[in-house]
N, C-alpha and C. Protein backbone atom coordinates (compact mmCIF):
# COMPACT_ATOMS: atom_id res chain seq x y z
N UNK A 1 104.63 83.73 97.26
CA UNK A 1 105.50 82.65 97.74
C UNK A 1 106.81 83.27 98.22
N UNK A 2 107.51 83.04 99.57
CA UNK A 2 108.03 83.48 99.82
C UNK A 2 109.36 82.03 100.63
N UNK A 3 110.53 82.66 99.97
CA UNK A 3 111.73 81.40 100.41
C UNK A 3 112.70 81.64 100.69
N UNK A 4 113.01 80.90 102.22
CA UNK A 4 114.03 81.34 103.07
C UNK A 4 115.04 80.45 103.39
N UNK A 5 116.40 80.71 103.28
CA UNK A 5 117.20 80.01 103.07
C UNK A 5 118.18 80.05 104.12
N UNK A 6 118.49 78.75 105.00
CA UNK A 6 119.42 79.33 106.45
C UNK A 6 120.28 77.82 106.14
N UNK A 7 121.72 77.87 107.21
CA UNK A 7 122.26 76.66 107.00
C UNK A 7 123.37 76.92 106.94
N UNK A 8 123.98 77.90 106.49
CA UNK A 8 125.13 78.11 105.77
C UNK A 8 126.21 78.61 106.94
N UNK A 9 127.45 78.40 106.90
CA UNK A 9 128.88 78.96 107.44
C UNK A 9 129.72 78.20 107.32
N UNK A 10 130.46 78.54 107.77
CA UNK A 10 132.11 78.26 107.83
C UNK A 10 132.16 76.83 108.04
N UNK A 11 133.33 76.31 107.61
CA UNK A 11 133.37 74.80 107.34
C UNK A 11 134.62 74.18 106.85
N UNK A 12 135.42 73.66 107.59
CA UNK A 12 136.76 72.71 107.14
C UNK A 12 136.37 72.14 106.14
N UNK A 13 137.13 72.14 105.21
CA UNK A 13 137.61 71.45 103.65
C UNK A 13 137.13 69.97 104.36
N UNK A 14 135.98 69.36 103.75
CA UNK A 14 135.54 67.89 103.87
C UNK A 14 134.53 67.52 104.87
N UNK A 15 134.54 68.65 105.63
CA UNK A 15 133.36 68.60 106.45
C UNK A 15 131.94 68.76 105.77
N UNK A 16 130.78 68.88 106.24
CA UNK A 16 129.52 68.90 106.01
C UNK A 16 129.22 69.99 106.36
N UNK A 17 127.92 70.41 105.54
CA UNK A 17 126.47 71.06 106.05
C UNK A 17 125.60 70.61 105.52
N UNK A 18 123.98 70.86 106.14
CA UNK A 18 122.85 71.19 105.63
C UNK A 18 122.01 72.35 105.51
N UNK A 19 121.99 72.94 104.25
CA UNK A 19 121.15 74.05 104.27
C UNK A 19 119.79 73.59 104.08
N UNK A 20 118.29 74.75 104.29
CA UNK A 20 117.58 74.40 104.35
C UNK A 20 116.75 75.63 103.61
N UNK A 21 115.15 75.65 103.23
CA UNK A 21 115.09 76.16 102.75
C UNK A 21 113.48 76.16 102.66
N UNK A 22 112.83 77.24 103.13
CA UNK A 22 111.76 77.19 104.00
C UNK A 22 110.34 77.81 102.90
N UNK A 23 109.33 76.77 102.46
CA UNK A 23 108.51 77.96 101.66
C UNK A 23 106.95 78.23 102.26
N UNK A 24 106.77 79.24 101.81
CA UNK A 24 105.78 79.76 102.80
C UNK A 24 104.90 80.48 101.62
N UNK A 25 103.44 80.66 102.17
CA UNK A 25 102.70 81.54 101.24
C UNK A 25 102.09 80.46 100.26
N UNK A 26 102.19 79.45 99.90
CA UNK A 26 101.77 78.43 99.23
C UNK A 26 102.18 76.76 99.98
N UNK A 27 101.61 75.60 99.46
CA UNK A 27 102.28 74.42 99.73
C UNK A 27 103.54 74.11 99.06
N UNK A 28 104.56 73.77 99.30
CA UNK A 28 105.95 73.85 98.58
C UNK A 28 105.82 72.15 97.55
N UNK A 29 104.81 71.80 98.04
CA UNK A 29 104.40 70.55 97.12
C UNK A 29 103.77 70.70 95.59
N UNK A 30 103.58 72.05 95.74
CA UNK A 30 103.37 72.78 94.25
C UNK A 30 104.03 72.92 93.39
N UNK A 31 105.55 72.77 93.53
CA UNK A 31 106.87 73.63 93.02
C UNK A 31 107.62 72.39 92.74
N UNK A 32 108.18 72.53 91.57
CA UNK A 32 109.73 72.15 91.71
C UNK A 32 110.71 73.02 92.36
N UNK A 33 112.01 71.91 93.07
CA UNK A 33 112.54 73.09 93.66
C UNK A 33 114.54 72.83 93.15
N UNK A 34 114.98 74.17 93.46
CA UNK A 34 116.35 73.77 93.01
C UNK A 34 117.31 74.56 94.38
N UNK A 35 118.15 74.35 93.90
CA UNK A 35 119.31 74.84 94.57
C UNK A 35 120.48 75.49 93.54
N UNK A 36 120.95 77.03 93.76
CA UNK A 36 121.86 77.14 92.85
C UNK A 36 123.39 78.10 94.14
N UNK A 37 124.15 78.21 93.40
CA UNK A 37 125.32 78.66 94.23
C UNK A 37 125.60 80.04 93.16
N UNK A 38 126.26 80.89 93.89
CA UNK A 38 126.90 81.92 93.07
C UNK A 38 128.55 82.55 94.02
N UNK A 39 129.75 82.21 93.53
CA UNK A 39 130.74 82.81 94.00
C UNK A 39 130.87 84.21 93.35
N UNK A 40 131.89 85.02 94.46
CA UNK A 40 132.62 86.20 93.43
C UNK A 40 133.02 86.07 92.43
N UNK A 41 132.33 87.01 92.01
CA UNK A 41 133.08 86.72 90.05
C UNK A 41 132.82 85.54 89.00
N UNK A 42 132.09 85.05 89.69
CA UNK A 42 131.70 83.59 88.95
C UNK A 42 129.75 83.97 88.69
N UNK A 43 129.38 83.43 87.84
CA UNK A 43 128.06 83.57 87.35
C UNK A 43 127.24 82.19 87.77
N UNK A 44 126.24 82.50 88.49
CA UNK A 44 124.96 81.69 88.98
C UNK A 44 125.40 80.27 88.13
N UNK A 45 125.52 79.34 88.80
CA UNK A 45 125.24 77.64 88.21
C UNK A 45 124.33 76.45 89.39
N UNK A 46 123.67 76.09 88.52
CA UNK A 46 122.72 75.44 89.26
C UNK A 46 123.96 74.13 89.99
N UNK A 47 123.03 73.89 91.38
CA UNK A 47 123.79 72.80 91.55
C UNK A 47 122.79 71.41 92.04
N UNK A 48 121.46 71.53 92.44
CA UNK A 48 120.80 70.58 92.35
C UNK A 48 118.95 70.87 92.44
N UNK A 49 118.11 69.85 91.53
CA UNK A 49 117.14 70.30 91.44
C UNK A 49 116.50 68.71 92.06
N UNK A 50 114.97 69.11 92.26
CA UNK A 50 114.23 68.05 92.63
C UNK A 50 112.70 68.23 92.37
N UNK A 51 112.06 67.19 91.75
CA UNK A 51 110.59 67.47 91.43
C UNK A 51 109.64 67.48 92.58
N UNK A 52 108.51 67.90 92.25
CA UNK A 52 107.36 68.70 93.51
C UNK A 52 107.28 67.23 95.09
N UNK A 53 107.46 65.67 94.18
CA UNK A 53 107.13 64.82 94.96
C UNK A 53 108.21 63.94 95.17
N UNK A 54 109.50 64.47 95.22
CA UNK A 54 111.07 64.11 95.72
C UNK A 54 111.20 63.02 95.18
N UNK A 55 110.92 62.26 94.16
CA UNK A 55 111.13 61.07 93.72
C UNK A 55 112.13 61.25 92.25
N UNK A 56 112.09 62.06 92.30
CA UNK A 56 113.34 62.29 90.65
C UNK A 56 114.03 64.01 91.31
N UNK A 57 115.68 63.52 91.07
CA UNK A 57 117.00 64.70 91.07
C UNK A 57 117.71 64.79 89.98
N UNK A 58 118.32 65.97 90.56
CA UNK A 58 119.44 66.07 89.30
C UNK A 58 120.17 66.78 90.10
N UNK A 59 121.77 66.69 89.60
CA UNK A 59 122.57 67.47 89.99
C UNK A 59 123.59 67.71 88.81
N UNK A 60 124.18 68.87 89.35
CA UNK A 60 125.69 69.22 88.73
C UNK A 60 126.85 68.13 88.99
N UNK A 61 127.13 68.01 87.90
CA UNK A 61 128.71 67.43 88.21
C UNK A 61 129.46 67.45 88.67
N UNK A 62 129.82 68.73 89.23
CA UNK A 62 130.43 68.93 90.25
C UNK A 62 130.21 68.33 91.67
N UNK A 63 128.87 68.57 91.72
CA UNK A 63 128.90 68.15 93.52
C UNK A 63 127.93 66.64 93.48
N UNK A 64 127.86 66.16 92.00
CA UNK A 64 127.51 64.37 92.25
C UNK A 64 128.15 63.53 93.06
N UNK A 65 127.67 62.86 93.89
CA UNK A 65 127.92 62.11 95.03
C UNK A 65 128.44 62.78 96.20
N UNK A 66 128.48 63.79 96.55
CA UNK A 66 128.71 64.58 97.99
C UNK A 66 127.13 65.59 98.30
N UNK A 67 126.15 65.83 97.11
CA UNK A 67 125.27 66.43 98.35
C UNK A 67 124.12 65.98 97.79
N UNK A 68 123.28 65.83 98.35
CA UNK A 68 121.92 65.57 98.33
C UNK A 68 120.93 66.43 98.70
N UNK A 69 119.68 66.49 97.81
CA UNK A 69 119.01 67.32 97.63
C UNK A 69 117.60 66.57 98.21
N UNK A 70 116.86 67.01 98.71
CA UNK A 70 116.12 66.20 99.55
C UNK A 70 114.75 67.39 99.85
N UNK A 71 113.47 66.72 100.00
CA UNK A 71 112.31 67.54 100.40
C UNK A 71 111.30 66.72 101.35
N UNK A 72 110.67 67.88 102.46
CA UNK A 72 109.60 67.11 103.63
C UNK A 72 108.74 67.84 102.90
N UNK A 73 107.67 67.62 101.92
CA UNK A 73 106.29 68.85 101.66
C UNK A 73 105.48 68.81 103.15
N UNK A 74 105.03 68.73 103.92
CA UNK A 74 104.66 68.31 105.20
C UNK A 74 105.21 69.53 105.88
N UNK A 75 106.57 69.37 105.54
CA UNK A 75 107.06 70.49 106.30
C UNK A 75 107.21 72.25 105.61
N UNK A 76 107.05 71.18 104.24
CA UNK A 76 106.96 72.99 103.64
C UNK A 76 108.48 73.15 103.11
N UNK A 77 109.65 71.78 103.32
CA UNK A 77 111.07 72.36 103.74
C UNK A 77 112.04 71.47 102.49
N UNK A 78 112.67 72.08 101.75
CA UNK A 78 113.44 71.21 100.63
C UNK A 78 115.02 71.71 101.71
N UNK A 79 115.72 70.81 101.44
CA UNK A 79 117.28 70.60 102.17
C UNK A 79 118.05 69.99 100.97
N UNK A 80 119.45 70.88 101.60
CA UNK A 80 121.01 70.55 100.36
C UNK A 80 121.75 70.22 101.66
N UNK A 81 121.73 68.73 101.57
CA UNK A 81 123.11 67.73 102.54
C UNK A 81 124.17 68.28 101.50
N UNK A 82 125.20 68.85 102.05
CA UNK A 82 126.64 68.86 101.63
C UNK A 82 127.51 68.11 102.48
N UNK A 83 128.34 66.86 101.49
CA UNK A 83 129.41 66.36 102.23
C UNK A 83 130.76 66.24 101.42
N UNK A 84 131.80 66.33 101.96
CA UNK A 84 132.99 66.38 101.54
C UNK A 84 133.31 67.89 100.96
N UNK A 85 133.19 68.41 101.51
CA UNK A 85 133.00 70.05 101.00
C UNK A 85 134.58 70.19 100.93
N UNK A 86 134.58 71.10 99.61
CA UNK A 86 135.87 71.53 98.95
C UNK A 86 135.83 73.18 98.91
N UNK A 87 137.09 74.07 99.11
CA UNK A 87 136.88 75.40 99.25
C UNK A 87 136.39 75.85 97.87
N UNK A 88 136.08 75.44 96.75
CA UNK A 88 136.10 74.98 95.37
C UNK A 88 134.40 75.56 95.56
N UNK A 89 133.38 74.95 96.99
CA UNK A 89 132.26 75.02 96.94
C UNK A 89 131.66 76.12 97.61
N UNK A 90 132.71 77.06 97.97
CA UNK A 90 132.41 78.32 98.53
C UNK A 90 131.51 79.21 98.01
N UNK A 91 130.10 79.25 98.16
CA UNK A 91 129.55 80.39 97.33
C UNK A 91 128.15 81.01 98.42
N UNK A 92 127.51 82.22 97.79
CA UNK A 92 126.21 82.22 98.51
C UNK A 92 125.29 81.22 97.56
N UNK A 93 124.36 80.15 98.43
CA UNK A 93 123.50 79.23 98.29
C UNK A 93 122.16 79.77 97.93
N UNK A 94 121.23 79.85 96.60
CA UNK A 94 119.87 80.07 96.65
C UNK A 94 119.23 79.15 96.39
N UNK A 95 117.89 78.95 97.34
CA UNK A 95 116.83 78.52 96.74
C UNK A 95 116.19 78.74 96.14
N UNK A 96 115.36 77.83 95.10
CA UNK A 96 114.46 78.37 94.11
C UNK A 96 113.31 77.54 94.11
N UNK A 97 112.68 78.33 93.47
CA UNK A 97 111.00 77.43 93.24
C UNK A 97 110.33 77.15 91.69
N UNK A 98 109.91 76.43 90.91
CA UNK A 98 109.17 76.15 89.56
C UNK A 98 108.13 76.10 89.85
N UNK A 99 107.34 76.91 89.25
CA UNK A 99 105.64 76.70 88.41
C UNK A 99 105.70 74.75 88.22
N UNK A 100 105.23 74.08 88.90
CA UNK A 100 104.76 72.68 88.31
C UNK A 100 105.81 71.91 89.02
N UNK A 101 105.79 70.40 88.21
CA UNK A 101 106.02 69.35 88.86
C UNK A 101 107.48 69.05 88.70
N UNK A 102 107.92 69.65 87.74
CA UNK A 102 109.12 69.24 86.96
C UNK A 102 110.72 69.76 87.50
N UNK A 103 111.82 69.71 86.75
CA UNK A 103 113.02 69.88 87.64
C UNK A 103 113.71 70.40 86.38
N UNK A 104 114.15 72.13 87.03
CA UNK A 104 115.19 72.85 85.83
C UNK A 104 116.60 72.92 86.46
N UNK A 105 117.09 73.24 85.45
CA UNK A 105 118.56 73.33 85.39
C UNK A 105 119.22 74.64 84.91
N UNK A 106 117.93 75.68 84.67
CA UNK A 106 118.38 76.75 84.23
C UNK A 106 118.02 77.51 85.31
N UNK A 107 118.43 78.79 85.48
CA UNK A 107 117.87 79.81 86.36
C UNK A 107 116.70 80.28 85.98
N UNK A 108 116.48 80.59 84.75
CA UNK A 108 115.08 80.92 83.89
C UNK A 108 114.16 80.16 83.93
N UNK A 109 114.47 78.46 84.43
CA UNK A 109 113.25 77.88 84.90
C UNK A 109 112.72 78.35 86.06
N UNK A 110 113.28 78.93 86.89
CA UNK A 110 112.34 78.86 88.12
C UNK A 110 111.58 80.79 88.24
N UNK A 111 110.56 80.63 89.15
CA UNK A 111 109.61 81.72 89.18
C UNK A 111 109.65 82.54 90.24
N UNK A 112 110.67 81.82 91.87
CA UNK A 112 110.62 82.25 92.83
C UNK A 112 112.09 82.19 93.40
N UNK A 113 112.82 82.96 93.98
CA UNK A 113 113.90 82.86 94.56
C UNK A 113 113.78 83.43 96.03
N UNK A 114 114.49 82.41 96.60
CA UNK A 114 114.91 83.15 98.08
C UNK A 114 116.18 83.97 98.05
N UNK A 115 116.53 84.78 99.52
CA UNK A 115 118.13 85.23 99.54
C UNK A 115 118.75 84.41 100.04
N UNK A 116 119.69 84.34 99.49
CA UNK A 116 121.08 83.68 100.04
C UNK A 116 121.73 82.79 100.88
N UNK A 117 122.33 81.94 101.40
CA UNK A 117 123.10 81.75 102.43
C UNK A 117 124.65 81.53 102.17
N UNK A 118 125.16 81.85 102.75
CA UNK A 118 126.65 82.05 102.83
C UNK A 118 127.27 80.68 103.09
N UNK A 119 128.10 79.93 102.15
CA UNK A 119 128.75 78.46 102.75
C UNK A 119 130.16 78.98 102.29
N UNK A 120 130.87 78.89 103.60
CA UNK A 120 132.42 79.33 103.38
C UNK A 120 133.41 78.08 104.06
N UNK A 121 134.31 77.38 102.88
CA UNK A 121 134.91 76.05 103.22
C UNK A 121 136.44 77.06 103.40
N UNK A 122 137.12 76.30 104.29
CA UNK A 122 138.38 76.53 104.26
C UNK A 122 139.24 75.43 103.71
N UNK A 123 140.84 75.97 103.10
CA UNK A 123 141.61 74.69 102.99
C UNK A 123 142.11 74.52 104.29
């Protein structure tokens, strides 16, 4: 299984993105999938997960009610809507993948990671 993660740049304080996040090598309808962020100096925190058939999320507290976590299995493609972006949310973006149906919140839940994307907010 292999997961690719594009979407990411530069971005005025309150503006939007969508990253995206591409899986291949299997049906991505297999997986739970998450989203986690990592800044400099700061240690991996999840910021939103979603089960294999997009009908149950979770997110961090932090970014509740500005992004949405969203999946096409069809397309193979899970997406992180970011809105109201704060320089606060500056980090590289990974995707991840779970064994099964379910939705973690740890990094140790998941089995597959993609690399990176870069989301850089300005004030």
């Amino acid at each position: 299984v292999q997961l690719q993660a594009s979407g990411g740049g530069l971005v005025q304080a309150g503006g939007s993105l969508r990253l995206s996040c591409a899986v291949s090598g299997r049906a991505s309808s297999s997986y739970g999938m998450g989203w986690f962020r990592q800044a400099p100096g700061k240690e991996r925190e999840f910021v939103a997960g979603i089960n294999w058939r997009g009908g149950s999320t979770r997110y961090a507290d932090s970014v509740k009610g500005r992004f949405t976590i969203s999946r096409d299995n069809a397309k193979n493609t899970v997406y992180l809507q970011m809105g109201s972006l704060k320089p606060e949310d500056t980090a590289a973006y990974y995707c991840a993948a779970l064994e099964g149906q379910g939705i973690g919140v740890r990094g140790e839940d998941y089995d597959y990671w993609g690399q990176g994307t870069q989301v850089t907010v300005s004030s």
